[in-house]
Protein backbone atom coordinates (compact mmCIF):
# COMPACT_ATOMS: atom_id res chain seq x y z
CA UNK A 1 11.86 -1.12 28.71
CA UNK A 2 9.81 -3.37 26.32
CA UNK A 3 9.88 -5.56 23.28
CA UNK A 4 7.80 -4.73 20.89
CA UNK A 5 7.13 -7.03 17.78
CA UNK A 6 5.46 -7.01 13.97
CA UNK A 7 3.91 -10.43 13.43
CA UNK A 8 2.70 -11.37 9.99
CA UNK A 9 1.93 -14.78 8.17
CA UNK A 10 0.85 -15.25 4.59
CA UNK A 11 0.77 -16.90 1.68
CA UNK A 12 1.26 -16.52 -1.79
CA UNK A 13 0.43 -17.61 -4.92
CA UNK A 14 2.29 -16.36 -7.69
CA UNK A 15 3.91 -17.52 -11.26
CA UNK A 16 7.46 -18.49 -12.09
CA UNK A 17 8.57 -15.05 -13.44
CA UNK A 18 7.35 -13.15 -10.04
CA UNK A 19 9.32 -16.10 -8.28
CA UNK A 20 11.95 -15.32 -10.05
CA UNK A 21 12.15 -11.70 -9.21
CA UNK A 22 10.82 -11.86 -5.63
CA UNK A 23 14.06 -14.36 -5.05
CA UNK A 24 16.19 -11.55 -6.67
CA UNK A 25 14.93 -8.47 -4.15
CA UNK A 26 15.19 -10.70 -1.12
CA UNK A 27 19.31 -11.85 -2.01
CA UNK A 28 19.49 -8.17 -3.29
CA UNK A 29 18.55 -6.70 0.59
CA UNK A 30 20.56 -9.49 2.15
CA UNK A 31 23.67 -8.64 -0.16
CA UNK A 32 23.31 -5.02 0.24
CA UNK A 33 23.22 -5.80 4.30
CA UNK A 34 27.18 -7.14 3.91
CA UNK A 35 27.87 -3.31 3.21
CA UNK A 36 30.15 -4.25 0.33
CA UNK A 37 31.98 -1.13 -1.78
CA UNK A 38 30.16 0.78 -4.62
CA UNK A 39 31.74 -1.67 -7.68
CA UNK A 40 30.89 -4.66 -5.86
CA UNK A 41 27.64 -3.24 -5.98
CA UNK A 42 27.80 -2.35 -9.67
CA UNK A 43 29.19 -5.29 -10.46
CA UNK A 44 26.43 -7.48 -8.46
CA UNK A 45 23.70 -5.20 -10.02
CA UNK A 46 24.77 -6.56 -13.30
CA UNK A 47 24.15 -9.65 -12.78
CA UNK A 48 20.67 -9.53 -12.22
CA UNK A 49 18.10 -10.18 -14.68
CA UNK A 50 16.91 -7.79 -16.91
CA UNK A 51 13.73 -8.00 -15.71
CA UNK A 52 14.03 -6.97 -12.23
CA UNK A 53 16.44 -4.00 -13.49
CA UNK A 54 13.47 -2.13 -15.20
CA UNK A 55 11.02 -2.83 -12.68
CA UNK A 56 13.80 -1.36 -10.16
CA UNK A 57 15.19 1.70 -12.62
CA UNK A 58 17.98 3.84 -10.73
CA UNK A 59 16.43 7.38 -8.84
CA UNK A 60 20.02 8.53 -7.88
CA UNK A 61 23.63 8.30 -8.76
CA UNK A 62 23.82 5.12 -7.52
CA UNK A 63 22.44 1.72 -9.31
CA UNK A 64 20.58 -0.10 -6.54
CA UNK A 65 19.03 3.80 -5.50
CA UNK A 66 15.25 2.69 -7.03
CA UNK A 67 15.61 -0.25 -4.74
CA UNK A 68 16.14 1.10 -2.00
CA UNK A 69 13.33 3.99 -2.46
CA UNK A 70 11.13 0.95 -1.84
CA UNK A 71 12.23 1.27 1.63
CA UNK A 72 11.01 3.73 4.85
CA UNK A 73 14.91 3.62 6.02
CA UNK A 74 17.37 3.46 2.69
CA UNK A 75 20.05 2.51 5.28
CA UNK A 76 18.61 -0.18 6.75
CA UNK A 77 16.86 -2.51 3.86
CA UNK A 78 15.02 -5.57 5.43
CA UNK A 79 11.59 -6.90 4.48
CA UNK A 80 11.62 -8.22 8.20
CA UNK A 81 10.28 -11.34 6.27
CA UNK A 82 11.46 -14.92 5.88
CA UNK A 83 10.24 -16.55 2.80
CA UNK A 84 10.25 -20.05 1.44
CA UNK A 85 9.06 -21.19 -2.23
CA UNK A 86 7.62 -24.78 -3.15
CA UNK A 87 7.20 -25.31 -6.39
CA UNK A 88 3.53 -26.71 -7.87
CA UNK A 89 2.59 -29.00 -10.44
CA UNK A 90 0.73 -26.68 -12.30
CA UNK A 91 4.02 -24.38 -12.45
CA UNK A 92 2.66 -22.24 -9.94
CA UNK A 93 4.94 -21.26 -7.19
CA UNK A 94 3.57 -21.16 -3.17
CA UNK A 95 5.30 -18.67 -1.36
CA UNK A 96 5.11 -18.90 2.56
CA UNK A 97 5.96 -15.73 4.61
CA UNK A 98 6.71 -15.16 8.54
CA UNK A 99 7.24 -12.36 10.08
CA UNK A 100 8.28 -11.44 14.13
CA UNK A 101 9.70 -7.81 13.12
CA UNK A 102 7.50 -7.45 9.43
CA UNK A 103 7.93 -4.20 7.48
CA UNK A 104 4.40 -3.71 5.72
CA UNK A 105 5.84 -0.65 3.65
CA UNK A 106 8.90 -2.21 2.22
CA UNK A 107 6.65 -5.68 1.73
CA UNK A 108 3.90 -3.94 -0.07
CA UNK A 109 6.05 -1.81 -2.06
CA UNK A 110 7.70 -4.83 -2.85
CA UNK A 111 5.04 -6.88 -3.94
CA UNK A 112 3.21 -4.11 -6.13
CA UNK A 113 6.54 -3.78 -8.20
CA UNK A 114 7.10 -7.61 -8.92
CA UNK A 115 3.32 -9.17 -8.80
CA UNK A 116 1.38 -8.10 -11.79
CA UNK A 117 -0.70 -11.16 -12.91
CA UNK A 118 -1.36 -12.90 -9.44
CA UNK A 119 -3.53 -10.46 -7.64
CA UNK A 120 -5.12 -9.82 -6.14
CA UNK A 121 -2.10 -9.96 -3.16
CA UNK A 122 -3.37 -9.62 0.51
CA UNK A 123 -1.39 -9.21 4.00
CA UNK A 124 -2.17 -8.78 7.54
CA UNK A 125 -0.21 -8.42 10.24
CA UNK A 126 -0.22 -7.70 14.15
CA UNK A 127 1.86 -5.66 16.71
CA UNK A 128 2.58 -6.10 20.18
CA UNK A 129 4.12 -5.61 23.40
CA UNK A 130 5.42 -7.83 26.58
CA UNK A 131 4.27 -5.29 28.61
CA UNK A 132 0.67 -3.79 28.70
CA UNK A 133 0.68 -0.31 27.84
CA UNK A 134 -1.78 1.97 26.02
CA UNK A 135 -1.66 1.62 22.24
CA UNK A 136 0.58 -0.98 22.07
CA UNK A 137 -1.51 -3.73 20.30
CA UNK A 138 -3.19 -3.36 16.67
CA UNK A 139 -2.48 -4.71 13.51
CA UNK A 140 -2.86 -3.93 9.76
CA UNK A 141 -3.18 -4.94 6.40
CA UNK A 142 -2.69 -4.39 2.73
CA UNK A 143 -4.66 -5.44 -0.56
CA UNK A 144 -2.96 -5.38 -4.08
CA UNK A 145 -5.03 -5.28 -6.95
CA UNK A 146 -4.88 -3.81 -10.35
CA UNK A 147 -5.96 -0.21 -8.94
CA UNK A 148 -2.82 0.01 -6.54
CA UNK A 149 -2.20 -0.72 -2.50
CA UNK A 150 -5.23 -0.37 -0.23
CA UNK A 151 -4.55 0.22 3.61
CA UNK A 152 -6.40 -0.86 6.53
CA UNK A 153 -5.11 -0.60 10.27
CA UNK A 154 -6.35 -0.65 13.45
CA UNK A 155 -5.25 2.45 14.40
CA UNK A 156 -8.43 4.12 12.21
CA UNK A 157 -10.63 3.76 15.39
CA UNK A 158 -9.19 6.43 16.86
CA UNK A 159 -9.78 8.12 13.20
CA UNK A 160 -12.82 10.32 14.38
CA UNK A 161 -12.76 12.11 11.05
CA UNK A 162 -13.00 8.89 9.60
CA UNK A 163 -16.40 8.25 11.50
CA UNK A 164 -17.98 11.66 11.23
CA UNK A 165 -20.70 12.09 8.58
CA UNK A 166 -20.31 12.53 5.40
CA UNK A 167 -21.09 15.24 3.08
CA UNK A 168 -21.60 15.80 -0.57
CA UNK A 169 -22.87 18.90 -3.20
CA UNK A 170 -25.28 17.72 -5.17
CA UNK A 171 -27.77 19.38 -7.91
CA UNK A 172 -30.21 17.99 -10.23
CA UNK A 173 -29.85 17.86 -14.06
CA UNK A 174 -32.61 17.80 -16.27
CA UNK A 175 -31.22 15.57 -18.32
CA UNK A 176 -28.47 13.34 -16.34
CA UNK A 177 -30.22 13.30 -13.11
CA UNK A 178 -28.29 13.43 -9.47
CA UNK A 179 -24.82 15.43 -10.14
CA UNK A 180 -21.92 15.44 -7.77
CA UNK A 181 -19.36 18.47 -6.97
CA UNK A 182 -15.61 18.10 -7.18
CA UNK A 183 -13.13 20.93 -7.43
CA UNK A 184 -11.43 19.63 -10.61
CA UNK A 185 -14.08 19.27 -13.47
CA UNK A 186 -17.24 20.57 -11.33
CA UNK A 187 -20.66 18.71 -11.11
CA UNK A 188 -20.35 14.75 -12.12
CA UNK A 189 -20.80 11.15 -11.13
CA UNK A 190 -20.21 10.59 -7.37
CA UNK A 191 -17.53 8.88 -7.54
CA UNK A 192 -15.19 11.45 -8.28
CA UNK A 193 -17.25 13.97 -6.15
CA UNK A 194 -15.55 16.05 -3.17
CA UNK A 195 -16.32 14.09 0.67
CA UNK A 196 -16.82 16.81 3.59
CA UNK A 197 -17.78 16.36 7.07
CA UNK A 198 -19.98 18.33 8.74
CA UNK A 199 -17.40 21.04 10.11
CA UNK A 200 -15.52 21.42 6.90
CA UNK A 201 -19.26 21.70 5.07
CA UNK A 202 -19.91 24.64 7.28
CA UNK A 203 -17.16 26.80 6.04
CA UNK A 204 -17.65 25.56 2.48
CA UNK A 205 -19.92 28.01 0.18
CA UNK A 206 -22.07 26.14 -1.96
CA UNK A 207 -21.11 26.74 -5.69
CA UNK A 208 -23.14 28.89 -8.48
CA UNK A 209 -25.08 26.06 -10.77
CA UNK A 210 -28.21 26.74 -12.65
CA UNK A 211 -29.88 24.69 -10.22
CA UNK A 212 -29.52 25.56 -6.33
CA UNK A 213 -26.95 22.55 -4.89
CA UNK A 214 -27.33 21.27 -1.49
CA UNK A 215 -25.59 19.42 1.13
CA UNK A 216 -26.68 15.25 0.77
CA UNK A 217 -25.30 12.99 3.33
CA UNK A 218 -23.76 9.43 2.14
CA UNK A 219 -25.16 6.35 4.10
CA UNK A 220 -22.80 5.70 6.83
CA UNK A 221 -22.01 2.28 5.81
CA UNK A 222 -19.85 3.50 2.82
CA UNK A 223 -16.07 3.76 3.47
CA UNK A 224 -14.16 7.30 4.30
């Protein structure tokens, strides 16, 4: 047997209104927790604000069903998080977190919902073991920005796909230069274009274009 644990610390930074609805999802999950009947649970979802109602629309039959999609295990809603607010001078609120058993999903699923203007949002976190064993120890973390959630974790080093070389199509334009091949539209700007690796370009026909494509590796610096 062994104890295994999700460690996280962080702060945040965010405005009265996100307060304000971060405050609501936490007594939400801890009122949900008390397992009380269906029009207790109407009832309480009246009460909240407005607000945190639309961000938090119902999927199902029953009210509190979009907030619970936010979470890997509908049964069991925790953020694994304990939270504590001061309030600034400047009307900013300082949220701290801690974590011993953190849930990064639910937390980052979370935060994308309620923080809009104070991003950009980021989280790390750490698991572990009390015994040694293969695997056991990594970590993670999450950025929130206006483009979405952006992953990182430990675990990518094992990723060789991730850190095999890179592939494109390209083909030169007369008139707009270096093109790039995606499946969708066809040739455009690279940063829509298709990624292979090497094994995936060798059972990849190069497409029909009026000039001949051909395979152009990305520098290995850039991300997968």
């Amino acid at each position: 047997m062994s104890n295994c644990y999700t460690h996280s610390c962080f702060v945040l930074h965010i405005t009265a209104a996100e307060c304000g609805l971060l405050r609501e999802a936490i007594a939400l999950a801890q009122y949900i927790e008390d397992q009380p009947d269906a029009e207790a649970i109407n009832q309480h979802w009246l009460g909240l604000s407005e607000a945190f109602r639309t961000i938090f629309p119902p999927t199902g039959e029953e009210v509190i069903s979009g907030f619970l999609a936010i979470f890997p295990d509908c049964d069991f809603p925790t953020f694994g998080t304990d939270f504590s607010f001061e309030q600034q001078a400047d009307g900013i609120v300082r949220v701290f977190a801690t974590a011993d058993q953190f849930e990064p999903d639910a937390v980052a699923a979370l935060l994308h919902r309620i923080i809009t203007h104070s991003l950009p949002v980021m989280v790390t976190w750490s698991y572990d073991s009390d015994r040694h064993q293969p695997d056991a120890f990594g970590g993670g973390g999450f950025r929130i920005d206006a483009a979405g959630i952006h992953w990182i974790e430990t675990s990518k080093v094992h990723d060789t796909v991730h850190f095999a070389p890179k592939l494109v199509i390209a083909m030169r334009d007369p008139e707009d230069g270096l093109l790039f091949w995606n499946s969708r539209t066809g040739f455009g700007s690279l940063d829509i274009a298709d990624v292979f690796t090497e094994s995936q370009a060798q059972n990849t026909d190069l497409p029909i274009a009026d000039d001949q494509p051909e395979w152009l590796a990305l520098p290995a610096c850039l991300p997968a």
